[in-house]
PDB file of N, CA and C in Angstrom:
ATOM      1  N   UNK A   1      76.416  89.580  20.667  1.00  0.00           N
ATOM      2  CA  UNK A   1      77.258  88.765  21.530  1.00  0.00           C
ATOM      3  C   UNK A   1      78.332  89.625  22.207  1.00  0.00           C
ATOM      4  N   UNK A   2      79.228  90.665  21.175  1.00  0.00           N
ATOM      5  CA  UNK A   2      80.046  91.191  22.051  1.00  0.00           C
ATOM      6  C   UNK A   2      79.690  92.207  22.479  1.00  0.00           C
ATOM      7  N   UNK A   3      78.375  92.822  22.779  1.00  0.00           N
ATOM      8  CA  UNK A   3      77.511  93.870  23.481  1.00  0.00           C
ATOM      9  C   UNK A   3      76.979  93.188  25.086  1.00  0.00           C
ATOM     10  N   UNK A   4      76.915  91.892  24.868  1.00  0.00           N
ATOM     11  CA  UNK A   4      76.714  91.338  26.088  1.00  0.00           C
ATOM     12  C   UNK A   4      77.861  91.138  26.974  1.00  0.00           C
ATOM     13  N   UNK A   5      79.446  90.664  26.111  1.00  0.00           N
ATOM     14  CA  UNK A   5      80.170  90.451  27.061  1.00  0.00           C
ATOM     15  C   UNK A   5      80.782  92.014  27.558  1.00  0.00           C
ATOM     16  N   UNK A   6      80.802  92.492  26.993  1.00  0.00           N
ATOM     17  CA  UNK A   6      80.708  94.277  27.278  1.00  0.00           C
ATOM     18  C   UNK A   6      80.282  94.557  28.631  1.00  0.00           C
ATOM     19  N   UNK A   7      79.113  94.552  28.629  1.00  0.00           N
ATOM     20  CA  UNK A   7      77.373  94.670  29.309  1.00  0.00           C
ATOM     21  C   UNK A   7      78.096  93.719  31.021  1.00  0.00           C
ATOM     22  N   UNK A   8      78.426  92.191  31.010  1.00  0.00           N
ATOM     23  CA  UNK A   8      78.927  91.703  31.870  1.00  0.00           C
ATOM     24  C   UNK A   8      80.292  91.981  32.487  1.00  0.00           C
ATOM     25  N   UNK A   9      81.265  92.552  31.220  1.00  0.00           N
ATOM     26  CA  UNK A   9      81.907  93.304  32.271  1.00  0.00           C
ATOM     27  C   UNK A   9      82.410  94.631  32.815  1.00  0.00           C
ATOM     28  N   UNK A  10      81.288  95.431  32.383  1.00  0.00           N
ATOM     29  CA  UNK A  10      81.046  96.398  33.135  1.00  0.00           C
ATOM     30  C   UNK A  10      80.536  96.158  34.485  1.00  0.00           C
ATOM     31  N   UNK A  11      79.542  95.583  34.427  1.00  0.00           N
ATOM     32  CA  UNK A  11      78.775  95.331  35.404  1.00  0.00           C
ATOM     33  C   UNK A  11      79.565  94.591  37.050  1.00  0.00           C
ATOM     34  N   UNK A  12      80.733  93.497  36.093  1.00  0.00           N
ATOM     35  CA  UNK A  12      81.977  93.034  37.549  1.00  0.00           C
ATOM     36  C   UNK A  12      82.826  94.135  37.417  1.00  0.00           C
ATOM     37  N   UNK A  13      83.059  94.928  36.760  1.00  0.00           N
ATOM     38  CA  UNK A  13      83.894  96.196  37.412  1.00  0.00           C
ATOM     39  C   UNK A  13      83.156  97.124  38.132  1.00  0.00           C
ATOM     40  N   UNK A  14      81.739  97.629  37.735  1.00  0.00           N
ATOM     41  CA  UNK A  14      80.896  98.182  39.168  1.00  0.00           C
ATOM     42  C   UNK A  14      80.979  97.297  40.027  1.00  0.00           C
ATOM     43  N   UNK A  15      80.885  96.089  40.493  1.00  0.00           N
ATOM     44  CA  UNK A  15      80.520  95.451  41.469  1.00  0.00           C
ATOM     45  C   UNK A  15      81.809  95.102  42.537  1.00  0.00           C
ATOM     46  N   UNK A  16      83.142  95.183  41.660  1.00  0.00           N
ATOM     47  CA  UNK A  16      84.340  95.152  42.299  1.00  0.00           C
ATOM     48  C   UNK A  16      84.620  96.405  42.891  1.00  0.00           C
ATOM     49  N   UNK A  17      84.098  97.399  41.974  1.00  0.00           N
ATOM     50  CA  UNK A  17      84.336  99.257  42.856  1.00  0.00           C
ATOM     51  C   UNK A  17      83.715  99.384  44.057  1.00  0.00           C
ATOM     52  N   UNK A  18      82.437  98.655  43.833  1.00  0.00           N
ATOM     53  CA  UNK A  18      81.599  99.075  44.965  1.00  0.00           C
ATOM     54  C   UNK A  18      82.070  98.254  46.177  1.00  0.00           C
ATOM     55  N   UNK A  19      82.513  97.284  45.735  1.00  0.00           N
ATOM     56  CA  UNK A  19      83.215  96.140  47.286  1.00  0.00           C
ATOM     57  C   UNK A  19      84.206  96.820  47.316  1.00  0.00           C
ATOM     58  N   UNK A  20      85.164  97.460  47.049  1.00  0.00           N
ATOM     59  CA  UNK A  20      86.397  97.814  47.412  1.00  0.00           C
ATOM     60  C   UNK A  20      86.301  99.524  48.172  1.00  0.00           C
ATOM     61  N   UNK A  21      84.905 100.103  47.481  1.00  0.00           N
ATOM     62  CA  UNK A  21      84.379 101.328  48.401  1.00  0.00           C
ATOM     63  C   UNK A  21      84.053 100.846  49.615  1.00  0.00           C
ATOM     64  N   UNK A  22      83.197 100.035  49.568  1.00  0.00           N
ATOM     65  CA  UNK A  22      82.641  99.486  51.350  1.00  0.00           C
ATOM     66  C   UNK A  22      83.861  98.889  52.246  1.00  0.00           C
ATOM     67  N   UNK A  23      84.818  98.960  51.803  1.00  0.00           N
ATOM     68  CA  UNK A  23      86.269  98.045  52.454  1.00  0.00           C
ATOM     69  C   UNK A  23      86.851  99.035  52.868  1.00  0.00           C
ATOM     70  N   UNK A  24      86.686 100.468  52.070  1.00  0.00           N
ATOM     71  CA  UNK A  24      87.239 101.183  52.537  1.00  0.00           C
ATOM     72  C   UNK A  24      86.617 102.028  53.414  1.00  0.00           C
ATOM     73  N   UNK A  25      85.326 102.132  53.503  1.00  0.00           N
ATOM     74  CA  UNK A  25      84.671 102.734  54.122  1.00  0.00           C
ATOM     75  C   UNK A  25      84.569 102.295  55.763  1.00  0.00           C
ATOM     76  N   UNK A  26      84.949 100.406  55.518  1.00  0.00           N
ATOM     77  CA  UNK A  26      84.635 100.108  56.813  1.00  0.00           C
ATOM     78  C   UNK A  26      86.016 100.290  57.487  1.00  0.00           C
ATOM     79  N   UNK A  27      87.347 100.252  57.149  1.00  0.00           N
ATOM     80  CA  UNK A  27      88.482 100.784  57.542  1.00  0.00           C
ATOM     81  C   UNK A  27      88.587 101.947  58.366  1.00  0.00           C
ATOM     82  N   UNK A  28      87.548 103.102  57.384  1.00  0.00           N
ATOM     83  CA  UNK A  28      87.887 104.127  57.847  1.00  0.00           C
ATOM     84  C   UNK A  28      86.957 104.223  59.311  1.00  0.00           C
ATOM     85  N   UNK A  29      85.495 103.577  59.100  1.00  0.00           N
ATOM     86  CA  UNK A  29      84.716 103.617  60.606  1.00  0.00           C
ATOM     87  C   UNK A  29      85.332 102.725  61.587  1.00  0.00           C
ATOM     88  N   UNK A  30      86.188 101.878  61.365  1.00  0.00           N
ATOM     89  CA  UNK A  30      87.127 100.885  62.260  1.00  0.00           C
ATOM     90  C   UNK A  30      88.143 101.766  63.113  1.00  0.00           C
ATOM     91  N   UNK A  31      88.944 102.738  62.167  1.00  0.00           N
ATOM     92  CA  UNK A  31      89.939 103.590  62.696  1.00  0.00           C
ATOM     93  C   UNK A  31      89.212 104.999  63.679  1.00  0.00           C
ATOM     94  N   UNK A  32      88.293 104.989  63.079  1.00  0.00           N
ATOM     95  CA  UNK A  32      87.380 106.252  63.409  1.00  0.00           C
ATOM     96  C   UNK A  32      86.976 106.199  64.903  1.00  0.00           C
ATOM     97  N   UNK A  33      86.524 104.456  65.418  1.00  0.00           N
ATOM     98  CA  UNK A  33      86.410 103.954  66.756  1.00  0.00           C
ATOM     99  C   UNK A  33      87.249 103.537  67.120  1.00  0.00           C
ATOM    100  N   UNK A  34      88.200 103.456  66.534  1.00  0.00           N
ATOM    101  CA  UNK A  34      89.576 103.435  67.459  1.00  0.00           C
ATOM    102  C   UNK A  34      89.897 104.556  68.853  1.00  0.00           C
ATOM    103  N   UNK A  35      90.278 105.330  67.056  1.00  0.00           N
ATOM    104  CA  UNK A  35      90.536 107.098  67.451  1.00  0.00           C
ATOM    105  C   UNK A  35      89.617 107.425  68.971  1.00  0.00           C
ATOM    106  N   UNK A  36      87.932 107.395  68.715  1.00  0.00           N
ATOM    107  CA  UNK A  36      87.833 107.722  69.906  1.00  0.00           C
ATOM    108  C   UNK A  36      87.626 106.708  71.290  1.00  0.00           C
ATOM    109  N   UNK A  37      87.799 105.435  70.978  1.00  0.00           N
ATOM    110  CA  UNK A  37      88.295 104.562  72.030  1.00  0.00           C
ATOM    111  C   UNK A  37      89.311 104.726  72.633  1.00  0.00           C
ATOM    112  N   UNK A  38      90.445 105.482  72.098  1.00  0.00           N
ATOM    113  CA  UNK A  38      91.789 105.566  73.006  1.00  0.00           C
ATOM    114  C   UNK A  38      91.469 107.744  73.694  1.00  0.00           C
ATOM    115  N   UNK A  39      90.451 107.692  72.836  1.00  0.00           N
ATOM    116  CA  UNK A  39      90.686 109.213  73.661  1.00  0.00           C
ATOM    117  C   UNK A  39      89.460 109.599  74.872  1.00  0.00           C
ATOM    118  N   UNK A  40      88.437 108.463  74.573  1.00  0.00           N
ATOM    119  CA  UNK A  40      88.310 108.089  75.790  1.00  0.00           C
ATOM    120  C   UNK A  40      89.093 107.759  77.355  1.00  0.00           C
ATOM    121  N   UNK A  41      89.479 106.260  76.585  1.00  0.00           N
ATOM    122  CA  UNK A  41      90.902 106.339  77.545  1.00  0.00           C
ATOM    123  C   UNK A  41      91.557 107.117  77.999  1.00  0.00           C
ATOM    124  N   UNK A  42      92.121 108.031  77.608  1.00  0.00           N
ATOM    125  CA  UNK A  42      93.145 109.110  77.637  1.00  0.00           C
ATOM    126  C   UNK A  42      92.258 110.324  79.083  1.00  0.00           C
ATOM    127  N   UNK A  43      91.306 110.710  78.519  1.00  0.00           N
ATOM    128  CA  UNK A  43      89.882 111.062  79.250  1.00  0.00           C
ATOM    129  C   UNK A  43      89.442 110.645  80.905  1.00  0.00           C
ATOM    130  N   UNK A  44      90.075 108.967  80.608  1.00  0.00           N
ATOM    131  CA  UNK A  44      89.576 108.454  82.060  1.00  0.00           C
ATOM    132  C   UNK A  44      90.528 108.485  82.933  1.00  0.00           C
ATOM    133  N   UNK A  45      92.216 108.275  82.012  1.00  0.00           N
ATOM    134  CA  UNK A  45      93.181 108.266  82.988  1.00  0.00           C
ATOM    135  C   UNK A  45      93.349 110.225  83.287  1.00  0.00           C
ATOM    136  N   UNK A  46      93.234 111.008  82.452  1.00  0.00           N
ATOM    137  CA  UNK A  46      93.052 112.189  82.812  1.00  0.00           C
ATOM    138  C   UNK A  46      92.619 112.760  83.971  1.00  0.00           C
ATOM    139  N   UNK A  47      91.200 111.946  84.089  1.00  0.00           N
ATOM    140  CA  UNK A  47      90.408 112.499  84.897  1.00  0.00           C
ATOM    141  C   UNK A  47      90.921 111.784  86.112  1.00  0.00           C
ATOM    142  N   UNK A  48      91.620 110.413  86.212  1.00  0.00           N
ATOM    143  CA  UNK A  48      92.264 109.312  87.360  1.00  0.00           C
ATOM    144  C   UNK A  48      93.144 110.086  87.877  1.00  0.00           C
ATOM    145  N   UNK A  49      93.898 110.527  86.963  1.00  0.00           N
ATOM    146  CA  UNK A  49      95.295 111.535  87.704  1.00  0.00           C
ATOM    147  C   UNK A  49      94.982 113.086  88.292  1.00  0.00           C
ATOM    148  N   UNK A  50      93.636 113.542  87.922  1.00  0.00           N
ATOM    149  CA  UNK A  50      93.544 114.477  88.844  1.00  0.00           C
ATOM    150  C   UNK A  50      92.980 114.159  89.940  1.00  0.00           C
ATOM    151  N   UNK A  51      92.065 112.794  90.255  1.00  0.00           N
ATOM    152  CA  UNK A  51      91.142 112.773  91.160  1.00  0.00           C
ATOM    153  C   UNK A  51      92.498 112.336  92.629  1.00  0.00           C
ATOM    154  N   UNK A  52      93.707 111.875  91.552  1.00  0.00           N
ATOM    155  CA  UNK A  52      95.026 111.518  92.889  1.00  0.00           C
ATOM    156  C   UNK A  52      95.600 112.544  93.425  1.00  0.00           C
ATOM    157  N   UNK A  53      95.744 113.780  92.326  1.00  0.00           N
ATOM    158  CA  UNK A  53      96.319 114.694  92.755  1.00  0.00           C
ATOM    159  C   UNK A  53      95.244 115.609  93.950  1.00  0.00           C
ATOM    160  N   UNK A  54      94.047 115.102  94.449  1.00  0.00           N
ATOM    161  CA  UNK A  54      93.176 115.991  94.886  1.00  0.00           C
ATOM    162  C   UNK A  54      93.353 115.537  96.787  1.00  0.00           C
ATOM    163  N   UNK A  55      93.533 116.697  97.260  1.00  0.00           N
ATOM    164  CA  UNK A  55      93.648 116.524  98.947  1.00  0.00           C
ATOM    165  C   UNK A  55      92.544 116.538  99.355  1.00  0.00           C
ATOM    166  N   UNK A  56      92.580 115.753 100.329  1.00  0.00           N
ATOM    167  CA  UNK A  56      91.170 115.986 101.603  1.00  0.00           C
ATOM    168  C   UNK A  56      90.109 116.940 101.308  1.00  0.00           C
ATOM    169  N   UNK A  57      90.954 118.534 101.753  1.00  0.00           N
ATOM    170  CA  UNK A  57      90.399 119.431 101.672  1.00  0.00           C
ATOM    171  C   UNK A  57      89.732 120.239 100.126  1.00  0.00           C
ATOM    172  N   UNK A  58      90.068 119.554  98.927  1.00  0.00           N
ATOM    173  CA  UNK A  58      89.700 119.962  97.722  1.00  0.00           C
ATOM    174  C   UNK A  58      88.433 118.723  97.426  1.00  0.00           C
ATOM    175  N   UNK A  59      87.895 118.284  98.276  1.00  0.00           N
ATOM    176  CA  UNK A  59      86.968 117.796  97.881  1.00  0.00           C
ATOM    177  C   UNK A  59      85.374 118.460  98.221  1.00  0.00           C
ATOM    178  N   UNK A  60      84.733 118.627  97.616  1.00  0.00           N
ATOM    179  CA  UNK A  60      83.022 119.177  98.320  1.00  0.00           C
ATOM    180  C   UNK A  60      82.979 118.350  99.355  1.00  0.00           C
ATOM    181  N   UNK A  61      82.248 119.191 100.572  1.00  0.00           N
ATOM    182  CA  UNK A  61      82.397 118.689 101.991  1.00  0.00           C
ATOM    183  C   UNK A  61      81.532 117.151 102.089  1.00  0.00           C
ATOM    184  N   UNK A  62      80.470 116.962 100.880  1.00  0.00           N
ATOM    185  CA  UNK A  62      80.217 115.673 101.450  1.00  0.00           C
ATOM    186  C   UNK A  62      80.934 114.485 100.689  1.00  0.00           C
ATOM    187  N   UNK A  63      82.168 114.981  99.886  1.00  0.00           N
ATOM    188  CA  UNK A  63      82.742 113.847 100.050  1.00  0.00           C
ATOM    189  C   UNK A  63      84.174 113.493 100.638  1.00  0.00           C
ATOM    190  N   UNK A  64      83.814 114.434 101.330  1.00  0.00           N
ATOM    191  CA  UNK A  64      85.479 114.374 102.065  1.00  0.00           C
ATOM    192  C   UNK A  64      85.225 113.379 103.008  1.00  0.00           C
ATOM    193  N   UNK A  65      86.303 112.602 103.341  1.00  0.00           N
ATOM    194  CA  UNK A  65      86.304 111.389 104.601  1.00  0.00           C
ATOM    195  C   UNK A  65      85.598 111.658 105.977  1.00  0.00           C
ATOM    196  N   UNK A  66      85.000 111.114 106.370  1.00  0.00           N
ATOM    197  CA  UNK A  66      84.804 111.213 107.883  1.00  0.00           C
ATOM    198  C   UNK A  66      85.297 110.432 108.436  1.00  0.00           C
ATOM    199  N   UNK A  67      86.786 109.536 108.427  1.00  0.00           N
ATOM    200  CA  UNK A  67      87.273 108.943 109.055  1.00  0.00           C
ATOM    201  C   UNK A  67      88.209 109.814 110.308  1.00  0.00           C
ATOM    202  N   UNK A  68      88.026 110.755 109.833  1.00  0.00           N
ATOM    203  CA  UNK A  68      88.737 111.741 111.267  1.00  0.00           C
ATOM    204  C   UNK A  68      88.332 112.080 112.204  1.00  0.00           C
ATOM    205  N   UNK A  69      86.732 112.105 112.074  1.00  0.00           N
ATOM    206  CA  UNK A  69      85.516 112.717 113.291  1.00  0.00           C
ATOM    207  C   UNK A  69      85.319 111.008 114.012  1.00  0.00           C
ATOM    208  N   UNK A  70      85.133 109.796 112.712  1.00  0.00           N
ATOM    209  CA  UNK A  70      84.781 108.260 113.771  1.00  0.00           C
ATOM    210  C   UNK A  70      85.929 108.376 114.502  1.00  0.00           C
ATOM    211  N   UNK A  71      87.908 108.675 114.228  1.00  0.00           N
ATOM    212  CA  UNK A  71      88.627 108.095 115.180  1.00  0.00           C
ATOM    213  C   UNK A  71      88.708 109.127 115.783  1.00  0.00           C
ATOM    214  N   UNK A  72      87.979 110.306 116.317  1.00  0.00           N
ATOM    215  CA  UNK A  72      88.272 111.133 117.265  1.00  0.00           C
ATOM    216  C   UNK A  72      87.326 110.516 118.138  1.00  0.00           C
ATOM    217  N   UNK A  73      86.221 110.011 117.906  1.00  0.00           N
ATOM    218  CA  UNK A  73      85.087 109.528 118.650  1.00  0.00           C
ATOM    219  C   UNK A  73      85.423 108.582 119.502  1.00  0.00           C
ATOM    220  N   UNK A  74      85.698 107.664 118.559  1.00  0.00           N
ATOM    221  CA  UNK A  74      86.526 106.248 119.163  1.00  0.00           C
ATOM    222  C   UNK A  74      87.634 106.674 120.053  1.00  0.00           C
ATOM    223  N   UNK A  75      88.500 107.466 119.880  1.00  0.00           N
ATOM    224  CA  UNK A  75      89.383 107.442 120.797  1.00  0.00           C
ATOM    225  C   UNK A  75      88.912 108.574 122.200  1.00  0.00           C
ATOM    226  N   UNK A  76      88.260 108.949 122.169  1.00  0.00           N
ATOM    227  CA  UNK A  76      87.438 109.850 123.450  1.00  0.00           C
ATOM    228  C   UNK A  76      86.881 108.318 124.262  1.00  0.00           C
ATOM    229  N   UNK A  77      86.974 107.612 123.745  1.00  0.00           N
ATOM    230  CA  UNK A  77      86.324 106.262 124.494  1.00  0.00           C
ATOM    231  C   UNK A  77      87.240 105.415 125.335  1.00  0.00           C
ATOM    232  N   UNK A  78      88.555 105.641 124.460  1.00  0.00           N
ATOM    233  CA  UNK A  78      89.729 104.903 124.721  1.00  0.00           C
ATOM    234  C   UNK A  78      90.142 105.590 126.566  1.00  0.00           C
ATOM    235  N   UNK A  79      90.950 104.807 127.074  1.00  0.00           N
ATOM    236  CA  UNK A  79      91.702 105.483 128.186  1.00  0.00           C
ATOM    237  C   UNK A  79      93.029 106.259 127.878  1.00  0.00           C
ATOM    238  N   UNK A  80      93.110 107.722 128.645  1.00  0.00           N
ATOM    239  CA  UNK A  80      94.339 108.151 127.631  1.00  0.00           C
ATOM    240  C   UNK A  80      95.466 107.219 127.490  1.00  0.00           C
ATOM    241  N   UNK A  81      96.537 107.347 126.898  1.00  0.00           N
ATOM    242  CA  UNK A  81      97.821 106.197 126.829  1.00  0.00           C
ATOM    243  C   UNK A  81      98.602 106.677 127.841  1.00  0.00           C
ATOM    244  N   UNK A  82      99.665 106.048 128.156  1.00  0.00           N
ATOM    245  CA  UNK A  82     100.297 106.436 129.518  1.00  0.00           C
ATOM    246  C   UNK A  82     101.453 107.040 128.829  1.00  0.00           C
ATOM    247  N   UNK A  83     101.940 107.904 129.651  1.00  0.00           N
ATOM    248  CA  UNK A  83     102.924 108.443 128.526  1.00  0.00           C
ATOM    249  C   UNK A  83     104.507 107.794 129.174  1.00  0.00           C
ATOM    250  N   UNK A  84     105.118 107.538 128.271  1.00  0.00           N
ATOM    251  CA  UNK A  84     106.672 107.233 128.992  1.00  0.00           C
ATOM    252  C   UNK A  84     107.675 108.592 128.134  1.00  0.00           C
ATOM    253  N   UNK A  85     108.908 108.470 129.128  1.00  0.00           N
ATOM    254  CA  UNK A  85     109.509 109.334 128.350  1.00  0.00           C
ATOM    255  C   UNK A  85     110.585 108.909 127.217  1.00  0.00           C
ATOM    256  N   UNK A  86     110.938 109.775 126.762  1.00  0.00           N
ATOM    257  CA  UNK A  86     111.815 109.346 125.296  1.00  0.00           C
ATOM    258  C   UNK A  86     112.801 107.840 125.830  1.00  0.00           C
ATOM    259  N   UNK A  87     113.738 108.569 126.882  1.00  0.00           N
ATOM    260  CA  UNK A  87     114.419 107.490 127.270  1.00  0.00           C
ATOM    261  C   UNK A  87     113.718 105.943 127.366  1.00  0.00           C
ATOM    262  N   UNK A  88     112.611 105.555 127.830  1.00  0.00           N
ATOM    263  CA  UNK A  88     112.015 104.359 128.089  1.00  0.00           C
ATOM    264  C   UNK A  88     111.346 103.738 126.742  1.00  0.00           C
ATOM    265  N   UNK A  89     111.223 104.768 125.895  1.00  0.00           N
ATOM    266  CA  UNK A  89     110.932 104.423 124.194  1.00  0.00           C
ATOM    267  C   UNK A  89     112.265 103.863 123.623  1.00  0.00           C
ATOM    268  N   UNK A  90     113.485 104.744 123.906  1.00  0.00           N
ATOM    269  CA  UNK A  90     114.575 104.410 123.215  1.00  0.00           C
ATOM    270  C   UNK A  90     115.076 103.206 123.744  1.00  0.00           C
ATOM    271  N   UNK A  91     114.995 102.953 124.805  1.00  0.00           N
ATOM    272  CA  UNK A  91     115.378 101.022 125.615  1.00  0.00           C
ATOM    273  C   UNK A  91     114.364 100.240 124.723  1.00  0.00           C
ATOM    274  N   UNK A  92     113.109 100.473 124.369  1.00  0.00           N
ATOM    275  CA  UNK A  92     112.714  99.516 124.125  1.00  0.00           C
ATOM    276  C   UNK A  92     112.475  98.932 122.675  1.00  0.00           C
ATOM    277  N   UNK A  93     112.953 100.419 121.880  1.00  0.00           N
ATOM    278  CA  UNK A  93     113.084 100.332 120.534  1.00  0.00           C
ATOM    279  C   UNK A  93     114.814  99.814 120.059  1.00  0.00           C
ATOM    280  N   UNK A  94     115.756  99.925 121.269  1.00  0.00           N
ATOM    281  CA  UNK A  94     116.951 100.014 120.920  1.00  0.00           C
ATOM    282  C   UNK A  94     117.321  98.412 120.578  1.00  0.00           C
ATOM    283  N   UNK A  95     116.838  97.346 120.795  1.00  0.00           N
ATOM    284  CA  UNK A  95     117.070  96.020 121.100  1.00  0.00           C
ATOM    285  C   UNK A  95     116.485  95.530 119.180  1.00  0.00           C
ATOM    286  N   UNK A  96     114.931  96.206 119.132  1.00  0.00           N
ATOM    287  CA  UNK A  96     114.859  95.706 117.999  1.00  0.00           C
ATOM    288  C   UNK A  96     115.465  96.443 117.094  1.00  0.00           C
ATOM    289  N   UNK A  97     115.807  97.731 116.743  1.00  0.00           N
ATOM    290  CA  UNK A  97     116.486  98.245 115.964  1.00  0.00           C
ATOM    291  C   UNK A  97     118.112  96.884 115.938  1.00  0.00           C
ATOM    292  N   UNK A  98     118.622  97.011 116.534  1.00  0.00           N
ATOM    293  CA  UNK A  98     119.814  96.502 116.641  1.00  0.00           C
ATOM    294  C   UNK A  98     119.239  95.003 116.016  1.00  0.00           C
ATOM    295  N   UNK A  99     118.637  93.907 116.181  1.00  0.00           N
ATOM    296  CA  UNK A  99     118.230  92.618 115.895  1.00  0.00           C
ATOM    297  C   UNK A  99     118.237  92.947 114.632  1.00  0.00           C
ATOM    298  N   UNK A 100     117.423  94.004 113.814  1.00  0.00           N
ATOM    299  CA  UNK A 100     117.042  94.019 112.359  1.00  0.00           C
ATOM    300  C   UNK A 100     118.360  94.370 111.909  1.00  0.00           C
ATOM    301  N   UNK A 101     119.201  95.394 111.923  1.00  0.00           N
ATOM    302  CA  UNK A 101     120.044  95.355 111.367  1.00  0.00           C
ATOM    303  C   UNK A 101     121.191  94.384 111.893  1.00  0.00           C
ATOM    304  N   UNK A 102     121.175  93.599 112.876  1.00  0.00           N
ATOM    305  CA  UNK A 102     122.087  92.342 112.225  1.00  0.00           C
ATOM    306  C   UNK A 102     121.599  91.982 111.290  1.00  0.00           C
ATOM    307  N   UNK A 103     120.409  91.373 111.136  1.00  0.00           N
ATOM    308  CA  UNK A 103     119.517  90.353 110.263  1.00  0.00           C
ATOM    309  C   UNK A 103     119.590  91.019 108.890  1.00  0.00           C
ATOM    310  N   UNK A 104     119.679  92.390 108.688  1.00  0.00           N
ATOM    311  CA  UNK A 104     119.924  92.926 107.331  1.00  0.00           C
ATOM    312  C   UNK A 104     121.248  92.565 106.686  1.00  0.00           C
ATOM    313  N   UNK A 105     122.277  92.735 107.907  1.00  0.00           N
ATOM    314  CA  UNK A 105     123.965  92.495 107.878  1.00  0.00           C
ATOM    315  C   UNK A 105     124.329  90.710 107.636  1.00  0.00           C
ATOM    316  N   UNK A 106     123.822  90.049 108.137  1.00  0.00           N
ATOM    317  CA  UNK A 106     124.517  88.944 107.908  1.00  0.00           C
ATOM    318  C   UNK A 106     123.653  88.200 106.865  1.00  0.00           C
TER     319      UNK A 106
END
């Protein structure tokens, strides 16, 4: 009789070790995909902040913009603009400049 209750609780103390190994085990593969979920992240904004820091000209030529060759095109189409001189810019900019900054002022 007391070889059996022996026998039974050995057997719930293996069975409590072994659940409390797999608890820990799954902790540690939980943290483990953490770890490289954020260094992923880290990875993408990495790679985000260089692709901002990159000019026109630092790109391989086929992916640099061709929005400079369509509006040169387009505007070879256009009629040239007429040109006025500074003075006839400054009359006509001088009215709204002045309107906005009342409107800022009062």
């Amino acid at each position: 009789m007391m070889m059996m209750m022996m026998m039974m609780m050995m057997m719930m103390m293996m069975m409590m070790m072994m659940m409390m190994m797999m608890m820990i085990k799954k902790k540690e593969e939980d943290k483990q995909q953490q770890i490289s979920k954020l260094q992923n992240q880290q990875l993408r904004l990495k790679d985000f902040s260089l692709l901002c820091n990159k000019t026109n000209s630092d790109w391989p030529a086929e992916h640099r913009s061709v929005t400079s060759t369509v509006d040169i095109q387009s505007r070879s189409r256009l009629p040239p603009p007429r040109s006025k001189s500074s003075e006839q810019w400054q009359a006509e900019l001088n009215p709204m400049l002045t309107a906005r900054r009342r409107h800022l002022v009062f």
